[in-house]
C-alpha atoms as a PDB file:
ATOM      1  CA  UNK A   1     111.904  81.573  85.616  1.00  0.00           C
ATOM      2  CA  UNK A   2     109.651  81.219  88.512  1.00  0.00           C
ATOM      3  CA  UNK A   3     106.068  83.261  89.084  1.00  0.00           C
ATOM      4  CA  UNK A   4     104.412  83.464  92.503  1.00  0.00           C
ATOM      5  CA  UNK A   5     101.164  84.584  93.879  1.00  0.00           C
ATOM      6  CA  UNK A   6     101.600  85.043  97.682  1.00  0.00           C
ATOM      7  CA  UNK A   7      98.600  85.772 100.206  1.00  0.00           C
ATOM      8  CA  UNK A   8      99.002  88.132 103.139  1.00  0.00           C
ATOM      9  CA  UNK A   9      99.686  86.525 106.389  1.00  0.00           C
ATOM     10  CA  UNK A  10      97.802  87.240 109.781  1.00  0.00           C
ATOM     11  CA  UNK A  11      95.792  90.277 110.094  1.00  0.00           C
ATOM     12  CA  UNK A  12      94.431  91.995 112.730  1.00  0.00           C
ATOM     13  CA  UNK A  13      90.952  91.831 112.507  1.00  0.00           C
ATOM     14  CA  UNK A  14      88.289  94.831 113.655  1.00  0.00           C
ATOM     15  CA  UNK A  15      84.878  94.331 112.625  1.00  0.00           C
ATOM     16  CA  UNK A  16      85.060  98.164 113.175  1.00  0.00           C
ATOM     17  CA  UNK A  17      87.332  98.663 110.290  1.00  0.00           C
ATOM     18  CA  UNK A  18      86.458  98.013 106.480  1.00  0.00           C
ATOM     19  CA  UNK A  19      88.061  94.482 105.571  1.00  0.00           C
ATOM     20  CA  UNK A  20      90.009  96.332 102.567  1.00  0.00           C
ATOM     21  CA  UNK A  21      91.551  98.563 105.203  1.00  0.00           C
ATOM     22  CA  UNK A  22      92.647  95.999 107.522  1.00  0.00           C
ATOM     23  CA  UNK A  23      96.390  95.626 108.455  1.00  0.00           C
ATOM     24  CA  UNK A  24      99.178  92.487 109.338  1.00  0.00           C
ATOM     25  CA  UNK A  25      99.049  91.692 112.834  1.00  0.00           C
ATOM     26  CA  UNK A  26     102.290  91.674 114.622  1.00  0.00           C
ATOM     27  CA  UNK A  27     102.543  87.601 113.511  1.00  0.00           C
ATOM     28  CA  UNK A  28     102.013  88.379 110.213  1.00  0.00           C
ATOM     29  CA  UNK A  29     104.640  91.073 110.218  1.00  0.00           C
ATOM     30  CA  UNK A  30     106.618  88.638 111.383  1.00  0.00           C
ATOM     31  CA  UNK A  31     106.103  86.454 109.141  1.00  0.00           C
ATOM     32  CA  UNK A  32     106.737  88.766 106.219  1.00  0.00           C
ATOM     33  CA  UNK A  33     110.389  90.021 107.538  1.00  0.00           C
ATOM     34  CA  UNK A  34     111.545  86.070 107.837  1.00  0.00           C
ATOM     35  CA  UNK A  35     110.207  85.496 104.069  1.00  0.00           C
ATOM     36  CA  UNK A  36     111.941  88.572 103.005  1.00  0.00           C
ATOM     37  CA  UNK A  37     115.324  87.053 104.274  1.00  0.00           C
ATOM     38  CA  UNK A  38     114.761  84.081 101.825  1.00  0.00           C
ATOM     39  CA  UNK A  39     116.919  84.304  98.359  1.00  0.00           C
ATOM     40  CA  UNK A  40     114.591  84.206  96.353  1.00  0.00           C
ATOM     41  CA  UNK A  41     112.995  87.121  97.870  1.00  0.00           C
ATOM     42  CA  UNK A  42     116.300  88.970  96.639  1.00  0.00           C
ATOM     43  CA  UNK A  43     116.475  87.423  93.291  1.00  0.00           C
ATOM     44  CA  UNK A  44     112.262  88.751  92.659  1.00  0.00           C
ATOM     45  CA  UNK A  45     112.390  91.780  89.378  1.00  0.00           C
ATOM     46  CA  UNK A  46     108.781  92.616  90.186  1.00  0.00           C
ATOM     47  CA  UNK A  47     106.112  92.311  93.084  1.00  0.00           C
ATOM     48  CA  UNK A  48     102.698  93.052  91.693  1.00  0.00           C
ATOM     49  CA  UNK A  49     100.159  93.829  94.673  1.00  0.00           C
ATOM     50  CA  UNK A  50      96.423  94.007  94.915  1.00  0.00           C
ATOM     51  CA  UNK A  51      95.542  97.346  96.888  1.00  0.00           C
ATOM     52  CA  UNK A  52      94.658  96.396 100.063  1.00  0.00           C
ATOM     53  CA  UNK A  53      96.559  97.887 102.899  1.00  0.00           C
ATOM     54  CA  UNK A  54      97.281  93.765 104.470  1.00  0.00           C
ATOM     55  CA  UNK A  55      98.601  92.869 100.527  1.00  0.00           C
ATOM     56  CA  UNK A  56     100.667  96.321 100.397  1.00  0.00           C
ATOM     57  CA  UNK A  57     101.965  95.626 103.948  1.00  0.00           C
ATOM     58  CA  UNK A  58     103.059  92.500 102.632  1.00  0.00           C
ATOM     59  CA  UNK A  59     104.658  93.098  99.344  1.00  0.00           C
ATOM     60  CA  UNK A  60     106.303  96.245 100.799  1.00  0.00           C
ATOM     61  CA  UNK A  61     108.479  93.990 103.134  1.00  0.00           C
ATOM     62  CA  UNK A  62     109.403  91.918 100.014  1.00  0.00           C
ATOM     63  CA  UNK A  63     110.143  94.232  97.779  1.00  0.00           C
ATOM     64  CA  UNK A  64     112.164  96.332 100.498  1.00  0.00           C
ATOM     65  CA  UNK A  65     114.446  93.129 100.567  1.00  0.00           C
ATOM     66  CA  UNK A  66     114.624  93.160  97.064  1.00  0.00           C
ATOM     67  CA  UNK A  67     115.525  96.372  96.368  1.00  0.00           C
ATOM     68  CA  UNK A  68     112.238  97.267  94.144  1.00  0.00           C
ATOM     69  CA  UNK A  69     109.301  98.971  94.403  1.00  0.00           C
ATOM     70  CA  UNK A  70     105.819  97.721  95.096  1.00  0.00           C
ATOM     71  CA  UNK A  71     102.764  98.079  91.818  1.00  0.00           C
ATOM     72  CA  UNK A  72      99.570  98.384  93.026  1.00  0.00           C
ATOM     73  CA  UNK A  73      97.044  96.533  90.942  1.00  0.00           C
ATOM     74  CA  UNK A  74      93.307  97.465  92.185  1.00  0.00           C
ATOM     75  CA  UNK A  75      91.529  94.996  90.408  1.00  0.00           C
ATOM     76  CA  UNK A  76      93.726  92.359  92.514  1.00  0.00           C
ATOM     77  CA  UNK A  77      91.460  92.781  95.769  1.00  0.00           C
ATOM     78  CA  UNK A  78      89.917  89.770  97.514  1.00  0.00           C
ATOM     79  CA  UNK A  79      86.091  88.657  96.410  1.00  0.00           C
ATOM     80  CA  UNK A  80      83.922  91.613  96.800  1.00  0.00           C
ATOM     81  CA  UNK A  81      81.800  90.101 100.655  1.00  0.00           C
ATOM     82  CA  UNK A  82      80.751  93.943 101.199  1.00  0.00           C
ATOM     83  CA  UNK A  83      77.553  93.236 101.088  1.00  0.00           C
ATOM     84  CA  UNK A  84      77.323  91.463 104.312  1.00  0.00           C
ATOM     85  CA  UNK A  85      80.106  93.243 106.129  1.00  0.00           C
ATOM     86  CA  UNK A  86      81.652  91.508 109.405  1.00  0.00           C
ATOM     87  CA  UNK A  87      81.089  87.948 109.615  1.00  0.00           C
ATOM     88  CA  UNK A  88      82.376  86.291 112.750  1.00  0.00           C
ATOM     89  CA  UNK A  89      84.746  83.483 111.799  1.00  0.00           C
ATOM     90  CA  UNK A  90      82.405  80.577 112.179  1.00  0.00           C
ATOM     91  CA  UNK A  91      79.910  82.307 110.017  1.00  0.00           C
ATOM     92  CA  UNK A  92      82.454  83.750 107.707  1.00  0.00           C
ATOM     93  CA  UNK A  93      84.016  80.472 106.955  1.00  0.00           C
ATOM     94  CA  UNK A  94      80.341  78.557 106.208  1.00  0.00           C
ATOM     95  CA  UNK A  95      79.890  81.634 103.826  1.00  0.00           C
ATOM     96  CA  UNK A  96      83.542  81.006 101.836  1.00  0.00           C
ATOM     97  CA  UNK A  97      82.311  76.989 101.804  1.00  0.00           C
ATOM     98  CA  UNK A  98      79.238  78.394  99.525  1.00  0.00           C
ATOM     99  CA  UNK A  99      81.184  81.065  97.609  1.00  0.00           C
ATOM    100  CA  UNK A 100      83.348  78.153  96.936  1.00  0.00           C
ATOM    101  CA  UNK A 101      80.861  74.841  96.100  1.00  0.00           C
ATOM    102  CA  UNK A 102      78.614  77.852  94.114  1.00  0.00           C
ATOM    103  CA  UNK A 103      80.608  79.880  92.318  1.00  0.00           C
ATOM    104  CA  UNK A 104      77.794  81.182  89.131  1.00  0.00           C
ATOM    105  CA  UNK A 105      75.835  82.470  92.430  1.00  0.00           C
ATOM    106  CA  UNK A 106      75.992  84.770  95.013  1.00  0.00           C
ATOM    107  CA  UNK A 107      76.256  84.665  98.863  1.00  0.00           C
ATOM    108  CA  UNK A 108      73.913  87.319  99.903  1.00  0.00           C
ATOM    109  CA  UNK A 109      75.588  90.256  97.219  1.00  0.00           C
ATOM    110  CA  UNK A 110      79.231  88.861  97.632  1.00  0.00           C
ATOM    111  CA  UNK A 111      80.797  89.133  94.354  1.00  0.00           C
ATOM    112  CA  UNK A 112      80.262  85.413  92.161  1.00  0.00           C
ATOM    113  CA  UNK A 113      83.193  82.958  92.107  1.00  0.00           C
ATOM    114  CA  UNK A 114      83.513  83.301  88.361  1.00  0.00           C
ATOM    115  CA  UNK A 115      83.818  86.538  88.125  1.00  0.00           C
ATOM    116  CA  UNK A 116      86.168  87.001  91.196  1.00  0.00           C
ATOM    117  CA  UNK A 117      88.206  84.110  89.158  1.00  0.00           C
ATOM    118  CA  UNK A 118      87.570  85.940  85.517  1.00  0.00           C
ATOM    119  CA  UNK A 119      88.670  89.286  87.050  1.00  0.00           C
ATOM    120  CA  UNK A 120      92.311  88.028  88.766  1.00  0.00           C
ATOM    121  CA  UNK A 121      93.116  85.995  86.055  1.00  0.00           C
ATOM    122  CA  UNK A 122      92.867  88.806  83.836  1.00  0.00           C
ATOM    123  CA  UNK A 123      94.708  91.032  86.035  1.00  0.00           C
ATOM    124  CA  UNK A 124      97.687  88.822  86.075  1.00  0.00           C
ATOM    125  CA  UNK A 125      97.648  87.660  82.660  1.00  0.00           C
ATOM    126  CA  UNK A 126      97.428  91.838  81.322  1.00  0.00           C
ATOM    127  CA  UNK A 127     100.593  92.251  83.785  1.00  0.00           C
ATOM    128  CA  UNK A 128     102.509  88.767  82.452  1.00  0.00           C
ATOM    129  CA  UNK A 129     101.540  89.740  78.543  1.00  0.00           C
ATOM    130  CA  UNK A 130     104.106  93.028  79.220  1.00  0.00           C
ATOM    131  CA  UNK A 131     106.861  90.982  81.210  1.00  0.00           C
ATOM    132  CA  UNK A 132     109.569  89.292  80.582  1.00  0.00           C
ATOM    133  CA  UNK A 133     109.353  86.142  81.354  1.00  0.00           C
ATOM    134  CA  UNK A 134     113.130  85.736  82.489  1.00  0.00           C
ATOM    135  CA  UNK A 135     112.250  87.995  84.968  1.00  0.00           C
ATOM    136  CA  UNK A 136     111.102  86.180  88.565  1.00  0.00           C
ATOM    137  CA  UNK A 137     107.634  88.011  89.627  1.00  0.00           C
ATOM    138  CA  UNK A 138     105.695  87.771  92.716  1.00  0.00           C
ATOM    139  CA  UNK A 139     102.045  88.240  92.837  1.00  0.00           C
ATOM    140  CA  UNK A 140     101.157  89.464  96.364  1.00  0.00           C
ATOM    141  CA  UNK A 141      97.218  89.246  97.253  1.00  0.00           C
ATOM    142  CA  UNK A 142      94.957  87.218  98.980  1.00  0.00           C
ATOM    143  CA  UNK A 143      93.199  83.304  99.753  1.00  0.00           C
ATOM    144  CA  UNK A 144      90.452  83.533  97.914  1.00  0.00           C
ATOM    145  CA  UNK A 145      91.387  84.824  94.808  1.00  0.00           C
ATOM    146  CA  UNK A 146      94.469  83.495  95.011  1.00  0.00           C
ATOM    147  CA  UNK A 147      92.803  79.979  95.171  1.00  0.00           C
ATOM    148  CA  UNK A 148      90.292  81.153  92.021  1.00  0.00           C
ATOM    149  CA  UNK A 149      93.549  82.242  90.272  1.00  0.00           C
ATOM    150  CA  UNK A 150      95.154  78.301  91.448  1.00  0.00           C
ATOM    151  CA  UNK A 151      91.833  76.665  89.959  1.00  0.00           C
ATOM    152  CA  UNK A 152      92.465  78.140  86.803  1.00  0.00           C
ATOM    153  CA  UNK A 153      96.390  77.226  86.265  1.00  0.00           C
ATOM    154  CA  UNK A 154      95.552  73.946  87.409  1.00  0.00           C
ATOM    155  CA  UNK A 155      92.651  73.749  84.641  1.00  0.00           C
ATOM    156  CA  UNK A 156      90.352  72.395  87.104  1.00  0.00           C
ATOM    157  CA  UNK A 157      86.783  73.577  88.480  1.00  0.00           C
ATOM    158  CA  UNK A 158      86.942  75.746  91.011  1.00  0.00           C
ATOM    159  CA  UNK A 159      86.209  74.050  95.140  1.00  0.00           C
ATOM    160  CA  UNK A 160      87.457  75.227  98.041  1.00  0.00           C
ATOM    161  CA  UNK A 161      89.702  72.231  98.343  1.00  0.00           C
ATOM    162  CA  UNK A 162      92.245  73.491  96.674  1.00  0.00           C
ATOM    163  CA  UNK A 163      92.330  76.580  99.262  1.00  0.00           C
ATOM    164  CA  UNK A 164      95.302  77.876 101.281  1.00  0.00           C
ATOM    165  CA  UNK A 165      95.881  76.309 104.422  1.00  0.00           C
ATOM    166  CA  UNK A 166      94.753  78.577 107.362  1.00  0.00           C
ATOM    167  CA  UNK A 167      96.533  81.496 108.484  1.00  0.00           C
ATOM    168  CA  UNK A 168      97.323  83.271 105.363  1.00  0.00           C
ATOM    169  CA  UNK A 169     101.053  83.893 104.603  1.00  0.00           C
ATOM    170  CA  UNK A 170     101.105  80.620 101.803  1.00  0.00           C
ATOM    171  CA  UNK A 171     102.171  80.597  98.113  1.00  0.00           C
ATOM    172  CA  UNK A 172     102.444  78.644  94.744  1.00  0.00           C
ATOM    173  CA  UNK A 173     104.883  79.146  92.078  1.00  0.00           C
ATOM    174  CA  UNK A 174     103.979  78.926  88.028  1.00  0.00           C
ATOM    175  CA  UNK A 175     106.031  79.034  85.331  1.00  0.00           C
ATOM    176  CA  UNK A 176     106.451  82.100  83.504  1.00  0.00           C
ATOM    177  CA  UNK A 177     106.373  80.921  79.747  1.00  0.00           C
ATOM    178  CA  UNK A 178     103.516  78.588  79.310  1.00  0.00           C
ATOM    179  CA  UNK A 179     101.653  79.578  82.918  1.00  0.00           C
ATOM    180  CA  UNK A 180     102.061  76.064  84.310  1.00  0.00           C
ATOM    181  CA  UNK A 181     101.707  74.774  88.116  1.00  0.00           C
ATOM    182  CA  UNK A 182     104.719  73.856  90.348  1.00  0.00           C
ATOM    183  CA  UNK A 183     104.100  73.878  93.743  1.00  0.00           C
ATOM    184  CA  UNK A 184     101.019  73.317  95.675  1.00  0.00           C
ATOM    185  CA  UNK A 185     100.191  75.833  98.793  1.00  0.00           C
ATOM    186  CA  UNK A 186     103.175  76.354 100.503  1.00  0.00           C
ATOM    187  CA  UNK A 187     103.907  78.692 103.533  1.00  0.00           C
ATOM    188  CA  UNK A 188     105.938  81.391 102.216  1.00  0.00           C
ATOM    189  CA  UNK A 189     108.717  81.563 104.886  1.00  0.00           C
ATOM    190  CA  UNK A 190     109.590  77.649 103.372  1.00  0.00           C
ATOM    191  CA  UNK A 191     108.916  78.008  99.885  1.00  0.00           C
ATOM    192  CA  UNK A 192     112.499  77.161  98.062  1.00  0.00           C
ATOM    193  CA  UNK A 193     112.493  77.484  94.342  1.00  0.00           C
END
C-alpha cells in the first residue's frame, strides 16, 4: 500500500503574519478541493499533518473527503527560518539555495538541513513504526522538509535539486513496507496511484 507526503499549495503571504500562521490562498484552496475529489483521496486510512495552519488547511480538505480525521504532528513544521523573519521572495529563495547546498550550517539562525532532515524523518518513521502498513497514509506538510524527508528515501545527499516544483500543492508516494521511492514530485491534483 501506498504512503504520501503532500506539501500545502498556495498561501497567502503577509510579512505581517508569522509564517507558521499563514493560510491557503483562494488557489490553493482550490487546489485542495480538486485533489480531494481524486480516489485515492477516498481510499487514504490516515492523514498525518504538521501543525501549521497552511498544512492543517490542507489535510483538513483531504481528510473531509475521506471521511477521517486530521493528526496533528508538531514536530512536522517546515525548517525553523525564524530567525530572519520575512524574506521577500528573491531573497528568500537565495537563502533556501544555501540551506540547501549547506545543510551542517546555518543561514543566519535558520534551523541546519540535517537536523530539519533528522527531525521529519523521525517524525514519520515514529508514526509508520505504529501503522499498518496495509493501510494507505498521507503525510501532509511542507517543501522543504518534505524535500529533506525525499533525500533520505532516495538515500541520496541532500541538494535542492531534488525540490518541489514551485507553487506548493506537489507529492511523492513510498511504499509502506520497506520505505521505498515511487514517484518523483508530482502535483497532487494528478498524482494517480
Amino acid at each position: 500500500m501506498f504512503g504520501l507526503y503532500i506539501t500545502h499549495p498556495q498561501v497567502k503571504i503577509d510579512p505581517l503574519v508569522p509564517v507558521p500562521q499563514w493560510g491557503l490562498e483562494d488557489l490553493g484552496r482550490q487546489r485542495a478541493e480538486q485533489t480531494a475529489q481524486r480516489p485515492w483521496v477516498r481510499a487514504l486510512k490516515r492523514i498525518v499533518s504538521s501543525n501549521e495552519l497552511k498544512a492543517v488547511e490542507t489535510a483538513e480538505i483531504l481528510a473531509a473527503a475521506a471521511g477521517i480525521s486530521v493528526e496533528r504532528v508538531e514536530a512536522m513544521h517546515e525548517n525553523d527560518r525564524s530567525a530572519t523573519g520575512f524574506l521577500e521572495p528573491t531573497a528568500f529563495e537565495a537563502a533556501a539555495d544555501w540551506f540547501f547546498a549547506h545543510p551542517e550550517e546555518s543561514f543566519r539562525g535558520w534551523e541546519r538541513a540535517i537536523a530539519a532532515q533528522r527531525r521529519i524523518v523521525d517524525a514519520v518513521s515514529v508514526i509508520l513504526s505504529n501503522h499498518d502498513p496495509r493501510l494507505p497514509i498521507a503525510f501532509v506538510g511542507h517543501g522543504g522538509v518534505g524535500t529533506l524527508l525525499k533525500c533520505h528515501l532516495s538515500g541520496v545527499p541532500i541538494a535542492r535539486t531534488f525540490d518541489q516544483p514551485g507553487g506548493g500543492g506537489n507529492l511523492f508516494a513510498f511504499t509502506l513496507d520497506d520505505r521505498r521511492l515511487t514517484s518523483n514530485w508530482t502535483t497532487m491534483e494528478h498524482w494517480q496511484p
